[in-house]
Each structure stands twice: as C-alpha cells, then as structure tokens.
PDB file of N, CA and C in Angstrom:
ATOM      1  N   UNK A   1      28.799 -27.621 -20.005  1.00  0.00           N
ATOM      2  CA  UNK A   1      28.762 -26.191 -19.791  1.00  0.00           C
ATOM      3  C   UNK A   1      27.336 -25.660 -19.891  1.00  0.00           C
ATOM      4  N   UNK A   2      26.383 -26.518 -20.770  1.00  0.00           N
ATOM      5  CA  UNK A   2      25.403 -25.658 -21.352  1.00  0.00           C
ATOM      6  C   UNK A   2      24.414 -25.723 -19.827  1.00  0.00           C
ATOM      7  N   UNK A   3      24.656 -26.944 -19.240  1.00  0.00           N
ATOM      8  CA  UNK A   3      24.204 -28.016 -18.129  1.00  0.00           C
ATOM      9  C   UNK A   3      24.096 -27.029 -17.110  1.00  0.00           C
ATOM     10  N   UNK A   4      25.568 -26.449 -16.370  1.00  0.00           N
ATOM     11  CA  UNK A   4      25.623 -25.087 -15.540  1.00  0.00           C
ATOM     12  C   UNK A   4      24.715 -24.418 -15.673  1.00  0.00           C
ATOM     13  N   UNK A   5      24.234 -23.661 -16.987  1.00  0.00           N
ATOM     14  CA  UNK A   5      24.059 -22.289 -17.460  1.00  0.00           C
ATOM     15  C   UNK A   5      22.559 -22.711 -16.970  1.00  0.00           C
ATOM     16  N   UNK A   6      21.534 -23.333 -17.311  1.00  0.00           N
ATOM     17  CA  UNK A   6      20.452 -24.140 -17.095  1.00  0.00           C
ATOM     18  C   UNK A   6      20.170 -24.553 -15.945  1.00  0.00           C
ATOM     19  N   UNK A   7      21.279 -24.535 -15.072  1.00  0.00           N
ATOM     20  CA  UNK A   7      21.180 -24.979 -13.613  1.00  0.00           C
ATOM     21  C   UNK A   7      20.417 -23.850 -12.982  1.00  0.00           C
ATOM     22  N   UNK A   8      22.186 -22.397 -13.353  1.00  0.00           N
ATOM     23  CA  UNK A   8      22.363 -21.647 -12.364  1.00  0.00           C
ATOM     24  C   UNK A   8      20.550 -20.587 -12.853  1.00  0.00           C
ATOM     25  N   UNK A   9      20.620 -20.930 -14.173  1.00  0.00           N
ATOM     26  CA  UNK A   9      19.130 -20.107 -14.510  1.00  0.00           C
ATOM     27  C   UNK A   9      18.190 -20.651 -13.634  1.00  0.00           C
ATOM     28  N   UNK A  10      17.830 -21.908 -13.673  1.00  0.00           N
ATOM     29  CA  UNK A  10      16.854 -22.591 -12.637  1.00  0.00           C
ATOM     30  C   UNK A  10      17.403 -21.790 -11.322  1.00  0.00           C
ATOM     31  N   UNK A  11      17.935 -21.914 -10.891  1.00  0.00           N
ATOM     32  CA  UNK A  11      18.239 -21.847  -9.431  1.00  0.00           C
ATOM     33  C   UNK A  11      17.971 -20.040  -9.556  1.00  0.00           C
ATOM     34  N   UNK A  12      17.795 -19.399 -10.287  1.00  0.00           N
ATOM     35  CA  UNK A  12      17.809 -17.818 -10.115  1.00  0.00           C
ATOM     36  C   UNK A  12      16.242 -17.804  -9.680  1.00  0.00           C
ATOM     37  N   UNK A  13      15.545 -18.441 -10.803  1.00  0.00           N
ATOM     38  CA  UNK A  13      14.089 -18.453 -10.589  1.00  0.00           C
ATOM     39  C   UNK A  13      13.751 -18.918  -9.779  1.00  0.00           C
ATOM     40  N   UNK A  14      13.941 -19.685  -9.080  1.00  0.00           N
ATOM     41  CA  UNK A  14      13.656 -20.312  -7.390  1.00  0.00           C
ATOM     42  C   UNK A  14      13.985 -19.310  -6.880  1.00  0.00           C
ATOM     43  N   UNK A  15      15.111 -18.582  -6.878  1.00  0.00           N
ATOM     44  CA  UNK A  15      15.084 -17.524  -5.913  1.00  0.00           C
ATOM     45  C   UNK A  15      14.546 -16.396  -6.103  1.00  0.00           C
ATOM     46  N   UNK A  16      13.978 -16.222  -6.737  1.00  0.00           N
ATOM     47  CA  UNK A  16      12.466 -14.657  -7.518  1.00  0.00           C
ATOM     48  C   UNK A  16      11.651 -15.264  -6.997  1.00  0.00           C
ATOM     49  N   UNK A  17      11.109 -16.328  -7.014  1.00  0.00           N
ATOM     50  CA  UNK A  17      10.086 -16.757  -6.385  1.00  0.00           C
ATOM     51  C   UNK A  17       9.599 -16.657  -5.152  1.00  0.00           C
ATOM     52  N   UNK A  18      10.634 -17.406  -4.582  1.00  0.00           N
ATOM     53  CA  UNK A  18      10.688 -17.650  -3.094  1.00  0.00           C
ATOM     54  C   UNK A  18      11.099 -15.799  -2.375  1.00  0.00           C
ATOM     55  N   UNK A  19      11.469 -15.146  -3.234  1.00  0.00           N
ATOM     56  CA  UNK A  19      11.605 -14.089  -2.886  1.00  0.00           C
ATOM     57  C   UNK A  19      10.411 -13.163  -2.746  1.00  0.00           C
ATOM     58  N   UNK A  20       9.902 -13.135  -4.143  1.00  0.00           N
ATOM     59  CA  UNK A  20       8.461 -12.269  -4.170  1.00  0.00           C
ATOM     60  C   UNK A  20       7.034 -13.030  -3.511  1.00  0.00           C
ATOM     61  N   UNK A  21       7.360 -13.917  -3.478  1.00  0.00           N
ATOM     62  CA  UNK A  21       6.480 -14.823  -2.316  1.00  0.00           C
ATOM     63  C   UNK A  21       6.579 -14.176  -1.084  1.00  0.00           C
ATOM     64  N   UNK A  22       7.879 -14.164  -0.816  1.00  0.00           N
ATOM     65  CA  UNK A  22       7.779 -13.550   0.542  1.00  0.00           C
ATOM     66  C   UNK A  22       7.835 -12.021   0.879  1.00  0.00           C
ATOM     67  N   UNK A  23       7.898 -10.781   0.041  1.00  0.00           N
ATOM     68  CA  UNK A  23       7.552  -9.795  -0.304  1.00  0.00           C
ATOM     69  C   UNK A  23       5.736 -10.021   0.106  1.00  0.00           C
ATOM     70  N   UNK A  24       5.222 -10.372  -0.642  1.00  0.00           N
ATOM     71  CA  UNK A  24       3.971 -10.390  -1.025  1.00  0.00           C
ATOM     72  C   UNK A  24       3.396 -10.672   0.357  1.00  0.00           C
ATOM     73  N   UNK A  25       3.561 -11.866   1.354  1.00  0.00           N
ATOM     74  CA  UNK A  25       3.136 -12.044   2.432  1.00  0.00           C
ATOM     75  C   UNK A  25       3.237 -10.670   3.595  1.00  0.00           C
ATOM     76  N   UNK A  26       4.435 -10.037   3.377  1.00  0.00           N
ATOM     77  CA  UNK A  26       4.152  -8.688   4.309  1.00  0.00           C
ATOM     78  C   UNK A  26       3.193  -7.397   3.385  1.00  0.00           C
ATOM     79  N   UNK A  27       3.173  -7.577   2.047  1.00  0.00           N
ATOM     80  CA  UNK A  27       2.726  -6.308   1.630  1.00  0.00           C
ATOM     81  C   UNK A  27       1.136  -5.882   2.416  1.00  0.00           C
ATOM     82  N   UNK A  28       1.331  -4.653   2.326  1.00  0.00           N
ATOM     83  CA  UNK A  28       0.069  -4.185   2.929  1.00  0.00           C
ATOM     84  C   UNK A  28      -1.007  -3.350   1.478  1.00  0.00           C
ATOM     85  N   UNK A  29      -0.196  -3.377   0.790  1.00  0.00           N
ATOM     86  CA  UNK A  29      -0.777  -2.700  -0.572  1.00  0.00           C
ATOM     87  C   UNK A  29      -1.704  -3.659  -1.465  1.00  0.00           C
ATOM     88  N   UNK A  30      -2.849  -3.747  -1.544  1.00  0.00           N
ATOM     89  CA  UNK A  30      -3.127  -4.949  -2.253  1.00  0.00           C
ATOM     90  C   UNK A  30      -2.627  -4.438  -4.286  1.00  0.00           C
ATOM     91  N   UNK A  31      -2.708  -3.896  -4.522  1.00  0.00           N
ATOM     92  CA  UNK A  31      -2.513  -3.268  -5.550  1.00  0.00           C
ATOM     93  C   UNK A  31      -0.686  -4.349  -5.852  1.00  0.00           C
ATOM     94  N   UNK A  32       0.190  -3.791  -5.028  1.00  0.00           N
ATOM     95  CA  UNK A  32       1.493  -4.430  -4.918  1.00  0.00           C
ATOM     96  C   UNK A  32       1.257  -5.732  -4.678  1.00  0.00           C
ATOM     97  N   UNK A  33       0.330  -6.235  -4.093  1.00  0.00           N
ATOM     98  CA  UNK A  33       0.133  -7.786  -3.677  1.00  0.00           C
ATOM     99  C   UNK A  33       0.087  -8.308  -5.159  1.00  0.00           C
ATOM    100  N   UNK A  34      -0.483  -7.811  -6.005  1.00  0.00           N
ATOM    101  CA  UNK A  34      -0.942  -8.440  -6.997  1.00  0.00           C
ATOM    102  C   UNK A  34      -0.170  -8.571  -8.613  1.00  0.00           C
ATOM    103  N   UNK A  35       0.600  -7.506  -8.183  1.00  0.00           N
ATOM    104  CA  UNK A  35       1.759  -7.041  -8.966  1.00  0.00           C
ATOM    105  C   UNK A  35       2.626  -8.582  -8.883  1.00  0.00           C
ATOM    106  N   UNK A  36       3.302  -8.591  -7.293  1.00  0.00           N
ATOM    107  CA  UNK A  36       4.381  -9.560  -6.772  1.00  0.00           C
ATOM    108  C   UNK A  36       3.846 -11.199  -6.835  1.00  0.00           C
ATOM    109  N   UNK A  37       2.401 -10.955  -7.256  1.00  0.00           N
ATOM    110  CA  UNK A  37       1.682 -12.731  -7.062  1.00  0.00           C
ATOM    111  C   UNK A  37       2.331 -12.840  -8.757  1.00  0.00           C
ATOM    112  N   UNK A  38       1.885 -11.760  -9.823  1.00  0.00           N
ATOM    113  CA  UNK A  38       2.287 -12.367 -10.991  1.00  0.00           C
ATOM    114  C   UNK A  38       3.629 -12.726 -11.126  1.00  0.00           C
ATOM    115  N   UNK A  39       4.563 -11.519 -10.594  1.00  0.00           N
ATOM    116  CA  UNK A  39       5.765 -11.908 -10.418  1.00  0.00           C
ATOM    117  C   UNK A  39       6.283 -13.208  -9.963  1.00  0.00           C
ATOM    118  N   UNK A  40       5.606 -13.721  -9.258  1.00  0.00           N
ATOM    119  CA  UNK A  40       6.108 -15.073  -8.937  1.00  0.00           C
ATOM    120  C   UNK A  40       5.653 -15.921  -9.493  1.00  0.00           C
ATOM    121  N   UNK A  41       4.404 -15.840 -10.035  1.00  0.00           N
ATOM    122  CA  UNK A  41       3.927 -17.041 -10.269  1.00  0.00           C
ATOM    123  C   UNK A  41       5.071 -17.224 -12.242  1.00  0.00           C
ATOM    124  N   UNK A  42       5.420 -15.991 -12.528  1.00  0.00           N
ATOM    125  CA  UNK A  42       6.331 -16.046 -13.845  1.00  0.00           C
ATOM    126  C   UNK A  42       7.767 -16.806 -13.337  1.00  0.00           C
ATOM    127  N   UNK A  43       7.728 -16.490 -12.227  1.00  0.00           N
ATOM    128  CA  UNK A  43       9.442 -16.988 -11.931  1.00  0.00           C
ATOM    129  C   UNK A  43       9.006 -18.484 -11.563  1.00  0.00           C
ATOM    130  N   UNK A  44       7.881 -18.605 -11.204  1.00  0.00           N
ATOM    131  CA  UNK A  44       7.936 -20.677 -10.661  1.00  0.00           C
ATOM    132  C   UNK A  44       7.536 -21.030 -12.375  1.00  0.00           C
ATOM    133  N   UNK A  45       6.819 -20.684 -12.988  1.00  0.00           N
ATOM    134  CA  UNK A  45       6.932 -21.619 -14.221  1.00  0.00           C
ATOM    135  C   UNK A  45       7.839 -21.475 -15.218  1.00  0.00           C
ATOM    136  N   UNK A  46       8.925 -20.377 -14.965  1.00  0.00           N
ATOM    137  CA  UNK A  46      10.250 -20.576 -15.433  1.00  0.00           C
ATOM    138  C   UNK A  46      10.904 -21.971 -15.034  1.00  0.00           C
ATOM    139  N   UNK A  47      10.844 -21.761 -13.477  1.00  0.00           N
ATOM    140  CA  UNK A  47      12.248 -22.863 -12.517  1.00  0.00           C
ATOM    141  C   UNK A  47      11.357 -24.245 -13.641  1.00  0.00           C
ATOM    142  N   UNK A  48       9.539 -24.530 -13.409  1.00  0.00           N
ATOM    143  CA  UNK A  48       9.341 -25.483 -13.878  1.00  0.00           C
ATOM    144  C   UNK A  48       9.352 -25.959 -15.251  1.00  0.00           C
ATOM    145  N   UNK A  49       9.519 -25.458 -16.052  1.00  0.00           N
ATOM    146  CA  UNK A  49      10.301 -25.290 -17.111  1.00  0.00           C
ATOM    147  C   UNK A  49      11.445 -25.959 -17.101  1.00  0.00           C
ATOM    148  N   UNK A  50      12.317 -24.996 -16.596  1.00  0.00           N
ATOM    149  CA  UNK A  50      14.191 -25.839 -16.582  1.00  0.00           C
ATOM    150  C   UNK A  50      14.223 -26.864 -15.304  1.00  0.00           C
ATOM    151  N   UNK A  51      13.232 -27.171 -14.721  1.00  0.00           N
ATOM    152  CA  UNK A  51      13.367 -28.317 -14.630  1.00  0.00           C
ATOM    153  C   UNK A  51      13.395 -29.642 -15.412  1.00  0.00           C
ATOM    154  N   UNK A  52      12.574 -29.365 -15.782  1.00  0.00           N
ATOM    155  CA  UNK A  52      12.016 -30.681 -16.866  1.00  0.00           C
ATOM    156  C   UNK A  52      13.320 -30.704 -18.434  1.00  0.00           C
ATOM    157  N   UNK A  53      14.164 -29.462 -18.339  1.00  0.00           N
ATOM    158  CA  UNK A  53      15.193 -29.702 -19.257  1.00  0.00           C
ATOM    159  C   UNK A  53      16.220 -30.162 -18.763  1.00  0.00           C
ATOM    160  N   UNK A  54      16.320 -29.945 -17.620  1.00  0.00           N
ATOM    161  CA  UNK A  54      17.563 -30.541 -16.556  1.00  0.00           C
ATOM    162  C   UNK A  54      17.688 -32.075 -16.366  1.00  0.00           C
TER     163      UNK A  54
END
C-alpha cells in the first residue's frame, strides 16, 4: 500500500514538471519564466527523490 502512495506521489511530480516546463516555454513574461523554472525544477527533485525510494 505504502508502495502505491510513493508511486502515485512520484508520478504527480512528473506531471508538475513536465507541466510547468511546458508553461514556461510559451511564457512571454520573464518575471513568470522564472517563477515556473523554480517550480519545476522543485517538482523534478521531488520525482528524483521517490525515485530512488521506489
């Protein structure tokens, strides 16, 4: 069970990522660009994180 919970968390942060990644490529705001780079770069060393517990 705990296994799931750790999965579906990994798998959320892949998708923040891959999300604000791609936010970030249309923004025209650099101000927002920079906002959405931290944002992601917090959500990939989450996923890499629960990877390595997985």
């Amino acid at each position: 069970m705990l296994k799931m919970f750790i999965k579906g968390k990994y798998y959320y942060h892949v998708f923040q990522h891959r999300h604000n990644e791609l936010l970030q490529q249309d923004c025209l705001c650099n101000d927002l660009k920079v906002r959405l780079k931290v944002k992601a770069t917090y959500h990939n060393s989450k996923a890499v994180e629960l990877s390595s517990i997985m």
